[in-house]
N, C-alpha and C. Protein backbone atom coordinates (compact mmCIF):
# COMPACT_ATOMS: atom_id res chain seq x y z
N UNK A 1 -96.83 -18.94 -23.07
CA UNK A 1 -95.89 -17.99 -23.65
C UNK A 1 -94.61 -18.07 -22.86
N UNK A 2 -93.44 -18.39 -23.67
CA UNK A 2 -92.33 -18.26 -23.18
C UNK A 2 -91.64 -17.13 -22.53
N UNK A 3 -91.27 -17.23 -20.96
CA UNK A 3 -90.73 -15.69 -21.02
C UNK A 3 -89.33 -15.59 -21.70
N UNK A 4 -88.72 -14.33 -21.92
CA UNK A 4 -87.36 -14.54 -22.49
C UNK A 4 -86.59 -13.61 -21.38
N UNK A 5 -85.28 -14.04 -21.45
CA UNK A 5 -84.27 -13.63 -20.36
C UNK A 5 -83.86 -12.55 -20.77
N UNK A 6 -83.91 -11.40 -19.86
CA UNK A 6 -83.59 -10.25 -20.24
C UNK A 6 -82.01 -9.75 -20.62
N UNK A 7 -81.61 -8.79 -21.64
CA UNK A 7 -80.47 -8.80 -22.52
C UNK A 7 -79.79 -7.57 -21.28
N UNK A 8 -78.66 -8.08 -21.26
CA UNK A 8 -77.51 -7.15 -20.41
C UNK A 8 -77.34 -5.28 -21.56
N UNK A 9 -77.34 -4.94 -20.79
CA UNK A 9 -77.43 -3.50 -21.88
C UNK A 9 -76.06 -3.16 -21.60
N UNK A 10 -75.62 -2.54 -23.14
CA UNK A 10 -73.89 -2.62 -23.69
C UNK A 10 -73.23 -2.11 -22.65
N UNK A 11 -74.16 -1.18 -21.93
CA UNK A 11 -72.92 0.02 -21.10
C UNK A 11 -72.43 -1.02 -19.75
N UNK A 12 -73.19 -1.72 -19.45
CA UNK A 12 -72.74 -3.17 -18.42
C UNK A 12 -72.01 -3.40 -18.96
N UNK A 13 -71.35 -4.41 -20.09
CA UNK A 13 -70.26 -5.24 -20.87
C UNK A 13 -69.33 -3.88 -20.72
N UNK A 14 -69.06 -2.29 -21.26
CA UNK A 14 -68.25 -1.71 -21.44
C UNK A 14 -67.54 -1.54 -19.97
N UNK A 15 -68.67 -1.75 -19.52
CA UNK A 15 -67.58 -0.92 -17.73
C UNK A 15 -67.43 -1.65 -17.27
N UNK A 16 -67.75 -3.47 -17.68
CA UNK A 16 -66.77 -4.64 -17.09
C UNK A 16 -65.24 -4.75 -17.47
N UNK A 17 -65.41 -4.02 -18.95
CA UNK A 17 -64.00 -4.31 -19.89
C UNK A 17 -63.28 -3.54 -19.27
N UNK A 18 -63.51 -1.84 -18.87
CA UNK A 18 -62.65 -1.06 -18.68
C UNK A 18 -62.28 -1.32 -16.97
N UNK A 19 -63.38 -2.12 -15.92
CA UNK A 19 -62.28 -2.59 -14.71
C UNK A 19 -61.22 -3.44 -15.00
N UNK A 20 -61.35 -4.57 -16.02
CA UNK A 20 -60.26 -5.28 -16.21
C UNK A 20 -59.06 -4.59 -16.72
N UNK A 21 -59.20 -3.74 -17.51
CA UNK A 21 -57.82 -3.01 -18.01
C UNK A 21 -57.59 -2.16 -16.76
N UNK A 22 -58.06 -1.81 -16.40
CA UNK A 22 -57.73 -1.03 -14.83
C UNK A 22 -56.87 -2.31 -14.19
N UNK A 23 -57.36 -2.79 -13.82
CA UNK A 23 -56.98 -4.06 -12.71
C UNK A 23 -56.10 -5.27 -13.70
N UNK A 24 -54.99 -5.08 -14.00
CA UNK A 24 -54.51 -6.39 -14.66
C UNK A 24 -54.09 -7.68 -13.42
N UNK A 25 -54.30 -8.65 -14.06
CA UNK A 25 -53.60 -10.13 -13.20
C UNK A 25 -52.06 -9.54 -12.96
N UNK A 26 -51.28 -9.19 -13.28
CA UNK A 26 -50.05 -9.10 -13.20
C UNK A 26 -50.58 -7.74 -11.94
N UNK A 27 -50.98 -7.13 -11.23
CA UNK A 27 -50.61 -5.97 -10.49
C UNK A 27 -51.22 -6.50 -9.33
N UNK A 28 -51.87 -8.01 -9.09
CA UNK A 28 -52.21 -8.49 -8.01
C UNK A 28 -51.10 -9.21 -7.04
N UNK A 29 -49.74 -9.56 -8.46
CA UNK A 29 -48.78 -10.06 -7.51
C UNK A 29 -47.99 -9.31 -6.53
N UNK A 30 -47.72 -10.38 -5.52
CA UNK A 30 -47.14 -9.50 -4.08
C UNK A 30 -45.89 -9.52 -4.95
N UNK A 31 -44.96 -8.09 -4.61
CA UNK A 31 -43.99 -7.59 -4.65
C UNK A 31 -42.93 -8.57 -3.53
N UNK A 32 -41.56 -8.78 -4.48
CA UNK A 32 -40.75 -9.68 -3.18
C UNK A 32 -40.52 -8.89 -2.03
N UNK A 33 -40.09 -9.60 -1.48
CA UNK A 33 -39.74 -9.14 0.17
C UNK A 33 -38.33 -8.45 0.03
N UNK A 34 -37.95 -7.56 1.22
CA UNK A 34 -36.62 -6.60 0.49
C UNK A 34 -35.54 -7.18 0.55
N UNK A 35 -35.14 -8.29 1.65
CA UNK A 35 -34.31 -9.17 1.79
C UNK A 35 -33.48 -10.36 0.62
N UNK A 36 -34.65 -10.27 -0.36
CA UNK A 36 -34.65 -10.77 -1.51
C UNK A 36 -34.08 -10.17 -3.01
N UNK A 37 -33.96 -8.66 -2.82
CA UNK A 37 -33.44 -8.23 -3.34
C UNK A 37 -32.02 -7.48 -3.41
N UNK A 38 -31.06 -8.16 -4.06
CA UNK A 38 -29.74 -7.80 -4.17
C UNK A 38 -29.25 -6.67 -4.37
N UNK A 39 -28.68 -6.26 -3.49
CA UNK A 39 -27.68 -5.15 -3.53
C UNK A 39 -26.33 -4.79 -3.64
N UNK A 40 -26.07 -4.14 -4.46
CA UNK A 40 -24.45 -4.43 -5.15
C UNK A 40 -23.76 -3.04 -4.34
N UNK A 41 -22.93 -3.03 -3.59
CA UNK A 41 -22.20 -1.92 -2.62
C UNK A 41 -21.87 -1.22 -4.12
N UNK A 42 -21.37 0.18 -3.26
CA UNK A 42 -21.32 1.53 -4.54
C UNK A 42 -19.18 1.14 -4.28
N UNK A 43 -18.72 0.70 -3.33
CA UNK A 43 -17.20 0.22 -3.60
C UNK A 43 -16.79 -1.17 -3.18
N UNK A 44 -15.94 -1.54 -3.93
CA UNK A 44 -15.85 -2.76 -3.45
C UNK A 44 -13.94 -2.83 -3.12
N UNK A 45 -13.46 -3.81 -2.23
CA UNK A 45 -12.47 -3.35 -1.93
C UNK A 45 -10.97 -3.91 -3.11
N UNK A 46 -10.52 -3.32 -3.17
CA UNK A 46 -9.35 -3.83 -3.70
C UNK A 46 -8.62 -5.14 -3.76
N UNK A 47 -8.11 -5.81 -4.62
CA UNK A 47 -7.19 -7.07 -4.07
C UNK A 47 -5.60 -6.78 -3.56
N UNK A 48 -5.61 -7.33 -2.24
CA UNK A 48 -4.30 -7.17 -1.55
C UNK A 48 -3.07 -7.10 -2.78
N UNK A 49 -2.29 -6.69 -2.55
CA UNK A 49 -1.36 -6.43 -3.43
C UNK A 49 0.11 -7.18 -3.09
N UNK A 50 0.61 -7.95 -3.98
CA UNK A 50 1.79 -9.18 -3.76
C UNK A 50 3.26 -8.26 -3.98
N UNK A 51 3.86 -9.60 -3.96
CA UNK A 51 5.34 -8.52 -3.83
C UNK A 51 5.72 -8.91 -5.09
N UNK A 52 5.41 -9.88 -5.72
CA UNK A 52 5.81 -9.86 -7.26
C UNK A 52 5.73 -8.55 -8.42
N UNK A 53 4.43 -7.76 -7.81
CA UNK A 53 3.97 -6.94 -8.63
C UNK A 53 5.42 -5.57 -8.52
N UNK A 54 6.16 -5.91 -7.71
CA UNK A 54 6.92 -4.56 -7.68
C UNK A 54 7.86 -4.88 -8.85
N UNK A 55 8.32 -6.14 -8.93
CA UNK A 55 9.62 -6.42 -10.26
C UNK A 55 10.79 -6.35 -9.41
N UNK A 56 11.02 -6.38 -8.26
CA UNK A 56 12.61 -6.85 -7.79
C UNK A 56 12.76 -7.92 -7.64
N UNK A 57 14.09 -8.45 -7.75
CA UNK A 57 14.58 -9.90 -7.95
C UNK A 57 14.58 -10.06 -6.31
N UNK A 58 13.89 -10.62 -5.99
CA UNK A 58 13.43 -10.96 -4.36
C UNK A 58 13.30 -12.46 -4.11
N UNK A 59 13.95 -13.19 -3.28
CA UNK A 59 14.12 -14.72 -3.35
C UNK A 59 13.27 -15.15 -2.68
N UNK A 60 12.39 -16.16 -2.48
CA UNK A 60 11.20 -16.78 -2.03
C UNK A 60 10.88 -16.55 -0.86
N UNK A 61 12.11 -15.91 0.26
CA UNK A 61 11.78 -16.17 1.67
C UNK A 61 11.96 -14.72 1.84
N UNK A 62 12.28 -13.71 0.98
CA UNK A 62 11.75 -12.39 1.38
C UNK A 62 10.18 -12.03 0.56
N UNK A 63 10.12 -12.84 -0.43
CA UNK A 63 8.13 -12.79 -0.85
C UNK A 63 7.51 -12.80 -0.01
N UNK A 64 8.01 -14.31 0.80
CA UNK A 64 6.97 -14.80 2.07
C UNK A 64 6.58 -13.42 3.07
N UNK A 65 7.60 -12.74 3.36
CA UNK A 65 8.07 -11.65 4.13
C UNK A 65 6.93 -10.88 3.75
N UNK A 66 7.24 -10.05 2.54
CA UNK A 66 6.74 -9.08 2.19
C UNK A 66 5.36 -9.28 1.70
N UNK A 67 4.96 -10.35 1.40
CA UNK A 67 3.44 -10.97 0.89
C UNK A 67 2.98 -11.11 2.43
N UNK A 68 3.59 -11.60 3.42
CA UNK A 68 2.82 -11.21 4.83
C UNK A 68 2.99 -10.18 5.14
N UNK A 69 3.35 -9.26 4.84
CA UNK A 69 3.42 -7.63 5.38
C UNK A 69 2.21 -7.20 4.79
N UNK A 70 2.04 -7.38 2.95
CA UNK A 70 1.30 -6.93 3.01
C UNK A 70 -0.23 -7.23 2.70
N UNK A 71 -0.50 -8.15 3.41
CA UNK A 71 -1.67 -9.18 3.92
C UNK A 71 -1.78 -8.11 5.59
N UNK A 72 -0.93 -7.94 5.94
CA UNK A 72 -1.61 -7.43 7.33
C UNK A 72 -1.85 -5.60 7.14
N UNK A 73 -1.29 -5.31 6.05
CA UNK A 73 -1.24 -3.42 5.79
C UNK A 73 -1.95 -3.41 4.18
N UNK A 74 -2.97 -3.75 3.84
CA UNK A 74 -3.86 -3.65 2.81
C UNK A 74 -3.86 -2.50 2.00
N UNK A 75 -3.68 -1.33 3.11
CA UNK A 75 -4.10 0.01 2.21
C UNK A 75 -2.52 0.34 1.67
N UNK A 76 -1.37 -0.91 1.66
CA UNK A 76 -0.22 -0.07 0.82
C UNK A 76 -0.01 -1.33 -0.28
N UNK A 77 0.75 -1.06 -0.96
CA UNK A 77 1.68 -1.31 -1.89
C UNK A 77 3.50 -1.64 -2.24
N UNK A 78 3.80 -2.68 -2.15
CA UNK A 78 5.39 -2.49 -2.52
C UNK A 78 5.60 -1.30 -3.60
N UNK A 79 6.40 -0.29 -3.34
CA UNK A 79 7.18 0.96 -4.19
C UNK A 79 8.11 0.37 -4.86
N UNK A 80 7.76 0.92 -6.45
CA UNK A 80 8.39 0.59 -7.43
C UNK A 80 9.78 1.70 -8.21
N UNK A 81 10.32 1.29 -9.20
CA UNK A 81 10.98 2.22 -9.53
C UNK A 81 10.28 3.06 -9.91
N UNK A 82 9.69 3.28 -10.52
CA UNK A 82 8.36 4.02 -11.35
C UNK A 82 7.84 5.11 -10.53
N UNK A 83 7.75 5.02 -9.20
CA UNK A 83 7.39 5.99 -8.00
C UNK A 83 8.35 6.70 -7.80
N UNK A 84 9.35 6.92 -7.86
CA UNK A 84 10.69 7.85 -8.43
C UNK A 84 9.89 9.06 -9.08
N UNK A 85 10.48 9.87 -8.86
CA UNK A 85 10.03 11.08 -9.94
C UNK A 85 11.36 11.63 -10.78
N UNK A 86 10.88 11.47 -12.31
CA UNK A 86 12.04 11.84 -13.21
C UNK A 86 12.61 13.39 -12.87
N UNK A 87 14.07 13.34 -13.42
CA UNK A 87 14.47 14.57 -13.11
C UNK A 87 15.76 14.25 -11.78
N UNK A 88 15.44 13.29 -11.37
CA UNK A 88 16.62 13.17 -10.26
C UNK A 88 17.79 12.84 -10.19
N UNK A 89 18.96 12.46 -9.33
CA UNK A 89 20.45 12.45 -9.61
C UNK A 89 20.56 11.08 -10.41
N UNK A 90 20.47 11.24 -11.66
CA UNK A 90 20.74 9.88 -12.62
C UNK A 90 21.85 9.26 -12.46
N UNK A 91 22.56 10.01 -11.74
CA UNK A 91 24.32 10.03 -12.26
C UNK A 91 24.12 8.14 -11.28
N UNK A 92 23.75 8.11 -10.77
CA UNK A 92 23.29 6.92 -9.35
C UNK A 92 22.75 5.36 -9.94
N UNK A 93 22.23 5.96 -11.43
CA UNK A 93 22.08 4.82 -12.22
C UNK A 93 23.20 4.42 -12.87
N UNK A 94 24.46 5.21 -13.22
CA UNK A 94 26.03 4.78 -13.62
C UNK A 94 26.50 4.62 -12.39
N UNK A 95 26.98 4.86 -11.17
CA UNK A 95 27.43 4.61 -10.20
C UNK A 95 26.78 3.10 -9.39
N UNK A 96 25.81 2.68 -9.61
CA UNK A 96 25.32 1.08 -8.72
C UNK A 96 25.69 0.26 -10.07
N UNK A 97 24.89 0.93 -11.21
CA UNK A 97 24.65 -0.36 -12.28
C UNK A 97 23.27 -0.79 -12.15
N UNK A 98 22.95 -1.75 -11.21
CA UNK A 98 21.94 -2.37 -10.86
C UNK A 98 21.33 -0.76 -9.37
N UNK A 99 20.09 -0.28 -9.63
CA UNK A 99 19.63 0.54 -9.25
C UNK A 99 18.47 0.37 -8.77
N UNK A 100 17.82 0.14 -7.76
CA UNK A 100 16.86 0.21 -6.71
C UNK A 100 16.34 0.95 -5.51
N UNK A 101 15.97 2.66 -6.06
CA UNK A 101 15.93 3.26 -5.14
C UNK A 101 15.26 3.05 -3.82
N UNK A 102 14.26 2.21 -3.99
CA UNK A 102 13.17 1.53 -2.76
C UNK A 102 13.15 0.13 -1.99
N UNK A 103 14.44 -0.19 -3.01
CA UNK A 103 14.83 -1.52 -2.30
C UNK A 103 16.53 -1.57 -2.02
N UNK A 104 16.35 -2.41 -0.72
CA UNK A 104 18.23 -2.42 -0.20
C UNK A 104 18.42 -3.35 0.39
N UNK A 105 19.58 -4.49 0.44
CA UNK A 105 19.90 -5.38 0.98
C UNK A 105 20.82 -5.06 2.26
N UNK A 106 21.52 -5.64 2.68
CA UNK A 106 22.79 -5.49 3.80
C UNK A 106 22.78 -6.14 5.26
N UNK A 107 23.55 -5.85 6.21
CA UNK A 107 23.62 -6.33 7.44
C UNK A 107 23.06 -4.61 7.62
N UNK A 108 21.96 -4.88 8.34
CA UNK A 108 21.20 -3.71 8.84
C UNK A 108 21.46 -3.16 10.40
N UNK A 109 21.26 -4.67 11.37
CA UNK A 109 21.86 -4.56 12.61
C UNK A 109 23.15 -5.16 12.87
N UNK A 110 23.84 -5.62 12.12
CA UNK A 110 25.39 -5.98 12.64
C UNK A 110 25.45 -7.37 13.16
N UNK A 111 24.47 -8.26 12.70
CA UNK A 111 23.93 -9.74 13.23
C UNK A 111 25.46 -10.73 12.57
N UNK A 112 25.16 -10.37 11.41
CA UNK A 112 25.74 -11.21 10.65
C UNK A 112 24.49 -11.87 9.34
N UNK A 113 23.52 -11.44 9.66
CA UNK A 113 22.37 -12.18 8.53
C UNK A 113 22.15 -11.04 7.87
N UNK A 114 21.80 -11.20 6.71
CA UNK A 114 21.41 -10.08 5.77
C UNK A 114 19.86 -10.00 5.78
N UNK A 115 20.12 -8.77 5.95
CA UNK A 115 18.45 -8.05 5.77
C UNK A 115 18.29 -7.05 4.64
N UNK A 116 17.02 -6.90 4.59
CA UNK A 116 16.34 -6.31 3.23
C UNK A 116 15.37 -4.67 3.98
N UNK A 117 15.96 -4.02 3.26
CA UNK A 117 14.73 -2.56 3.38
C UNK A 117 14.02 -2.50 2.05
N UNK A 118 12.25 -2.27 2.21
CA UNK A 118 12.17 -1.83 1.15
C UNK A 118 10.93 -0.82 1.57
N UNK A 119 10.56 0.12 0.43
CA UNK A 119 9.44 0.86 0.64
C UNK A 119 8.05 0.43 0.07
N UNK A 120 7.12 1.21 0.92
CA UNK A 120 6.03 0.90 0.32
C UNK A 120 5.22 2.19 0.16
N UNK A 121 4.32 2.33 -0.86
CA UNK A 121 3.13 3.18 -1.27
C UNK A 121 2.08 2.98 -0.56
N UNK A 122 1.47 4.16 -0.17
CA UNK A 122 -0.04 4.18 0.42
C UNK A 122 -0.81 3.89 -1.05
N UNK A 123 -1.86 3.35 -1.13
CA UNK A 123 -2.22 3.21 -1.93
C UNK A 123 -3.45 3.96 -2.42
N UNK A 124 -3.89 4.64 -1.73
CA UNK A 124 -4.71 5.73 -2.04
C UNK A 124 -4.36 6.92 -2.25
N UNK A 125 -2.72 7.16 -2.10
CA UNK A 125 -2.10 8.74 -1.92
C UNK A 125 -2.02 9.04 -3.74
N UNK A 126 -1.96 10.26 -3.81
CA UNK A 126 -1.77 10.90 -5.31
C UNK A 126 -0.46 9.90 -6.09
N UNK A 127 -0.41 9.71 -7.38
CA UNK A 127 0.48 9.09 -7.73
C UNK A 127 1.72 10.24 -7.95
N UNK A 128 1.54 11.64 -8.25
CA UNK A 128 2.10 12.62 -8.45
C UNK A 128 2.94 12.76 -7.63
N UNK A 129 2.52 12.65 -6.23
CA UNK A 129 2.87 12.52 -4.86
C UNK A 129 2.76 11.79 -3.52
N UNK A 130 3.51 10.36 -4.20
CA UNK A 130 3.01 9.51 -3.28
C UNK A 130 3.64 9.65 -1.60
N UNK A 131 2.93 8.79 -0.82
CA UNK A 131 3.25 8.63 0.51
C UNK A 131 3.94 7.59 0.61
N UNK A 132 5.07 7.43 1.40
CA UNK A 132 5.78 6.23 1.55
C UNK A 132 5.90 5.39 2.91
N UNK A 133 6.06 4.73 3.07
CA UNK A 133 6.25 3.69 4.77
C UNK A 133 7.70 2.71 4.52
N UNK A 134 8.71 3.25 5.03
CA UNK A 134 9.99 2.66 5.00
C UNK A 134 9.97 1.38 6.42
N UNK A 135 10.06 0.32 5.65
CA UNK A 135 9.78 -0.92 6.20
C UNK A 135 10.97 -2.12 6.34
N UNK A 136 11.93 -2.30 7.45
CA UNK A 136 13.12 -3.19 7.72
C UNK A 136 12.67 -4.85 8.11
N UNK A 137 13.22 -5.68 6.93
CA UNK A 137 12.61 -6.69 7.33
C UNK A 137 14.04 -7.66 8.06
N UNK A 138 14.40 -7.75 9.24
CA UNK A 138 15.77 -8.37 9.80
C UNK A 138 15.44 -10.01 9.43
N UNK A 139 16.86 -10.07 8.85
CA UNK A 139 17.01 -11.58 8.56
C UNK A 139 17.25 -12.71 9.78
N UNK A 140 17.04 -13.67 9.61
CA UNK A 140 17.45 -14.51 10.91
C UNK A 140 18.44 -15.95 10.53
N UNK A 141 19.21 -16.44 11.18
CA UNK A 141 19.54 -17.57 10.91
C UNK A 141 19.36 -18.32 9.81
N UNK A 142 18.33 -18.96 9.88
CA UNK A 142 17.55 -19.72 9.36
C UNK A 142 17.40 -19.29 7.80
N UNK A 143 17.96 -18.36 7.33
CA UNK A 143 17.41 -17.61 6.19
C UNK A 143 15.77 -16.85 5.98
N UNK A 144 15.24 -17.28 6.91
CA UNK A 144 13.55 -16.60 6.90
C UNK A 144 13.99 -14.73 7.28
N UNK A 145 13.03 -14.06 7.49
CA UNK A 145 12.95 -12.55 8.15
C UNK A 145 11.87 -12.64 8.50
N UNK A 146 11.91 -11.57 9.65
CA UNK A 146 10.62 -11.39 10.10
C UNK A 146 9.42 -10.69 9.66
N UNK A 147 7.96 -9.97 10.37
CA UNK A 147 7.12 -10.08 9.72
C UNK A 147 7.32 -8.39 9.32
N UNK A 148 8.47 -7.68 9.55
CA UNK A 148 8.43 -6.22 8.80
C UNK A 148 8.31 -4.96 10.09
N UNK A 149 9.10 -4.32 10.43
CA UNK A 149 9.42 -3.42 11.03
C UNK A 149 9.33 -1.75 10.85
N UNK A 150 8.24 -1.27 11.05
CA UNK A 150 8.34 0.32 9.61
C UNK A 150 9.30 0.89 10.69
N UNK A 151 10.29 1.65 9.77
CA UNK A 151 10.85 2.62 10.20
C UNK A 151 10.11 4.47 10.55
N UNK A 152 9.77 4.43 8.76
CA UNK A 152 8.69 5.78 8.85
C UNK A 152 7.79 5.72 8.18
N UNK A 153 7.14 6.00 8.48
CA UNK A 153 5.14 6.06 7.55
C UNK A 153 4.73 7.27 7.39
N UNK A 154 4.34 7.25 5.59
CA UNK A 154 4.02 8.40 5.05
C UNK A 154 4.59 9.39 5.22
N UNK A 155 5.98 9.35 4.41
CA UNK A 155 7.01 10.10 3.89
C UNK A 155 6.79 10.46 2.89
N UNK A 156 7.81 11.35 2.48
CA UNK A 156 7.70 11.73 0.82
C UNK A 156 9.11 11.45 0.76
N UNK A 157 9.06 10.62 -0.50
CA UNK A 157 10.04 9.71 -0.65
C UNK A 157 10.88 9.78 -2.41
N UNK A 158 9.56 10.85 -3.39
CA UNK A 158 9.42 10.47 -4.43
C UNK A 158 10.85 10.94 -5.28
N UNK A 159 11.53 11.93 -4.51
CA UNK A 159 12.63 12.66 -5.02
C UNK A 159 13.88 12.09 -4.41
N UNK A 160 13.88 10.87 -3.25
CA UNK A 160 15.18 10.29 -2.88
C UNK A 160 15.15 8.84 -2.88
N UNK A 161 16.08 8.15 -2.13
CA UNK A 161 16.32 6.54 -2.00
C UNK A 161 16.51 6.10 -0.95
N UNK A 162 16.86 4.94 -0.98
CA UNK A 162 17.32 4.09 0.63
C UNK A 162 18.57 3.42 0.79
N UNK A 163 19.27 3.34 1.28
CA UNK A 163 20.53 3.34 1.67
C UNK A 163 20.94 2.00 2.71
N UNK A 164 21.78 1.37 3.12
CA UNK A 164 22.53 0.89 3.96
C UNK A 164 23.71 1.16 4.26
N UNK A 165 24.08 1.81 5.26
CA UNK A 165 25.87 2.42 5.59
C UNK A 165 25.88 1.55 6.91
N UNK A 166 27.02 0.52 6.43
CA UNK A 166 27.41 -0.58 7.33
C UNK A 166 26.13 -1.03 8.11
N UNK A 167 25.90 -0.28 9.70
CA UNK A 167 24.99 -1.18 10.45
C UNK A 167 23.92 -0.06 10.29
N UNK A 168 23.70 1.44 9.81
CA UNK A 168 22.64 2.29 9.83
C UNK A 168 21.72 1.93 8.63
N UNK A 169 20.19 2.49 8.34
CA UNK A 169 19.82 2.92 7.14
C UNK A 169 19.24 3.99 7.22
N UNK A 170 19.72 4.49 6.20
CA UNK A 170 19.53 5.97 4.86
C UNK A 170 18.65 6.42 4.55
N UNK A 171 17.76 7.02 5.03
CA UNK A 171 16.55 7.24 4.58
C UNK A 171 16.89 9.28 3.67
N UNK A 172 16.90 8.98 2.44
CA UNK A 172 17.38 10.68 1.61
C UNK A 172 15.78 10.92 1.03
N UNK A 173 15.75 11.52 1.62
CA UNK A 173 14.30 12.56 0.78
C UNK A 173 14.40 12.84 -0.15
N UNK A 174 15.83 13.64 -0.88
CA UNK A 174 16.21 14.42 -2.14
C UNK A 174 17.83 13.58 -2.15
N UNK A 175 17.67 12.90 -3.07
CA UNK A 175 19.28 12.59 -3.99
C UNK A 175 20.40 13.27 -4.16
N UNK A 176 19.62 14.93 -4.75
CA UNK A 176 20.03 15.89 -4.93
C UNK A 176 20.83 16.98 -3.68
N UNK A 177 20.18 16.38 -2.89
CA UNK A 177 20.76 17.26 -1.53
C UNK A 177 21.63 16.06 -0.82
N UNK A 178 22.34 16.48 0.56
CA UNK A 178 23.35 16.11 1.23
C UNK A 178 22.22 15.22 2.26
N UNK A 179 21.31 15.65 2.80
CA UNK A 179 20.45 15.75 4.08
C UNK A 179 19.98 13.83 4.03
N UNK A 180 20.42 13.53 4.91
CA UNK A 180 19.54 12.15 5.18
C UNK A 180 19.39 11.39 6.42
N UNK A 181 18.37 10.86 7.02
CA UNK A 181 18.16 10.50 8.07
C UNK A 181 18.35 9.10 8.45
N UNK A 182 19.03 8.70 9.79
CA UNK A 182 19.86 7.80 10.02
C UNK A 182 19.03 7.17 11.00
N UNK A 183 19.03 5.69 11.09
CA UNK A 183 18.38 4.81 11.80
C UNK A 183 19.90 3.67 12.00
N UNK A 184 19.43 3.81 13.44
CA UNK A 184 20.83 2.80 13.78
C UNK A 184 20.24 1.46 14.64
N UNK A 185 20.52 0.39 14.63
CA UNK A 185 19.93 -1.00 15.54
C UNK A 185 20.24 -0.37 16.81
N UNK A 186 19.33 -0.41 17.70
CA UNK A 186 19.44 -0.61 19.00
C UNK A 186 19.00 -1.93 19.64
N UNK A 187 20.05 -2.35 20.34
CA UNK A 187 20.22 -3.74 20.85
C UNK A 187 19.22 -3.96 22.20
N UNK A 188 19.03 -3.02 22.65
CA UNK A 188 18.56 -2.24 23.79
C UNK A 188 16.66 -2.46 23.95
N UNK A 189 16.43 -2.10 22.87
CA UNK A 189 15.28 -1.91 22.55
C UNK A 189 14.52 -2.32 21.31
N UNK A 190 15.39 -3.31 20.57
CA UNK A 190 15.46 -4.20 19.66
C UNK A 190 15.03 -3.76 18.36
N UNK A 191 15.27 -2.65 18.60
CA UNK A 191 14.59 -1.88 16.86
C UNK A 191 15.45 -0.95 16.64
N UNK A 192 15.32 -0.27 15.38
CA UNK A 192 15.98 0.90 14.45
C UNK A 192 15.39 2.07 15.17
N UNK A 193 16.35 2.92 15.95
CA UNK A 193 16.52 4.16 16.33
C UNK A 193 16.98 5.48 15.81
N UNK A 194 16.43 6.96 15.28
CA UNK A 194 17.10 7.45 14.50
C UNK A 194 18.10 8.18 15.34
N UNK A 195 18.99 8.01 14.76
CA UNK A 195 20.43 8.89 15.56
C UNK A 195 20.57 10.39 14.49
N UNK A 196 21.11 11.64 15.61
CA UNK A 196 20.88 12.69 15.53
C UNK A 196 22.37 12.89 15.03
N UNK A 197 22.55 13.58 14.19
CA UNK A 197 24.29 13.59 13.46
C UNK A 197 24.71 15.11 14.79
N UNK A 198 25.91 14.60 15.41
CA UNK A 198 26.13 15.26 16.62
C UNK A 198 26.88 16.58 15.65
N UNK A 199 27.23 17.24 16.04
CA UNK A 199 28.31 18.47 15.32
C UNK A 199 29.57 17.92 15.46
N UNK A 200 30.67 17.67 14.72
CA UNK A 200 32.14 17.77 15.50
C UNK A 200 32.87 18.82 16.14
N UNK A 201 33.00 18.53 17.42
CA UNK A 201 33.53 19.08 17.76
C UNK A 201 35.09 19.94 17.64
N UNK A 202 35.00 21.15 17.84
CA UNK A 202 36.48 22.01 17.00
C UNK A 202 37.36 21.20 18.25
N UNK A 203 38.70 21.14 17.40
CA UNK A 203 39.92 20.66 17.86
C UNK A 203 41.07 22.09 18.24
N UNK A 204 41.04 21.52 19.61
CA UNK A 204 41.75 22.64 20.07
C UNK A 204 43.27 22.53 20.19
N UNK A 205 43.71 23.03 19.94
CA UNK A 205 45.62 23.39 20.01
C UNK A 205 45.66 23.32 21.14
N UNK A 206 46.83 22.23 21.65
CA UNK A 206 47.65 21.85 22.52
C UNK A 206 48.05 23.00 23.61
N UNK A 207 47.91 23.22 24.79
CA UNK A 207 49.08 24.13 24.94
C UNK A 207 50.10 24.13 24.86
N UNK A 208 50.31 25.62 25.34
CA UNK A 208 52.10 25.37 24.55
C UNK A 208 52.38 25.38 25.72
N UNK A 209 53.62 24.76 25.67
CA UNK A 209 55.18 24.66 26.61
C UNK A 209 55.90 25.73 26.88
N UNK A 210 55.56 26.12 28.35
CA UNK A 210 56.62 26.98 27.62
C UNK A 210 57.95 27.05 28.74
């Protein structure tokens, strides 16, 4: 008599099926390593900002200038007309013609080479109310300038302009007002010094003869 091989009873087959759905092939794989997984920063930084982007007619060797200025000061911007705030002494746009409140040419120190002022924007400050950095770039011989000189950093600038009077520059907060602050070359100490407007002194009558 043959023996016969005994039959697996169903509830065996059922509670093999239900470890496999428990346990899938896919939940045995190792998880990557953390190094492996990319992380994208929550800011990323800005692209330096050129001097083309301001729109002044600026000749190749004050770009150089101002494109290395601002390669080394990232967090500003060349100041545009546009950073002006409307409402101010217009009359200044019939009086130049050609109008550039943030930009100025001239003999700055009395060299004989022409130099360039221009301003710049913080670039994180309110646009409502921006911050400014008044920046002298002295010309040399050669036609080059150097790599940028600030006069003042983070001004409020948005209601005035910049100036050249003969060998000083002009720094006006308000258009509208008289008030402006004077930077004169010192030979001395090889930079722009602000000079203090002295009082004039009253003129006194002669004595008399008598």
């Amino acid at each position: 008599m043959t023996a016969r091989s005994p039959q697996r009873p169903a509830t065996a087959l059922l509670a093999v099926a239900a470890l496999a759905a428990a346990f899938p092939v896919a939940a045995c794989r190792r998880s990557p390593p953390p190094e492996a997984v990319s992380v994208i920063p929550a800011t990323t930084r800005a692209a330096p900002a050129r001097a083309d982007a301001a729109g002044y007619p600026l000749r190749p060797a004050e770009k150089t200038s101002v494109d290395r200025f601002l390669a080394q000061n990232p967090d500003l911007r060349a100041a545009t007309d546009e950073d002006r705030r409307p409402g101010g002494d217009e009359s200044l746009q019939d009086l130049y013609g050609v109008y550039h409140p943030y930009f100025v040419r001239g003999d700055a120190n009395d060299d004989g080479a022409l130099d360039f002022v221009l301003a710049f924007v913080r670039r994180d400050s309110d646009p409502e109310a921006p911050w400014f950095t008044i920046v002298v770039f002295s010309g040399r011989d050669d036609g080059t300038f150097d790599a940028g000189n600030p006069v003042e950093r983070d001004i409020s600038l948005a209601d005035g302009d910049l100036s050249i009077d003969r060998d000083a520059i002009l720094v006006t907060p308000d258009t509208t007002e008289d008030a402006a602050r004077r930077y004169r070359w010192d030979p001395a100490r090889h930079r722009h010094v602000f000079v203090r407007d002295e009082p004039e002194e009253a003129v006194s009558p002669p004595p008399a003869r008598t």
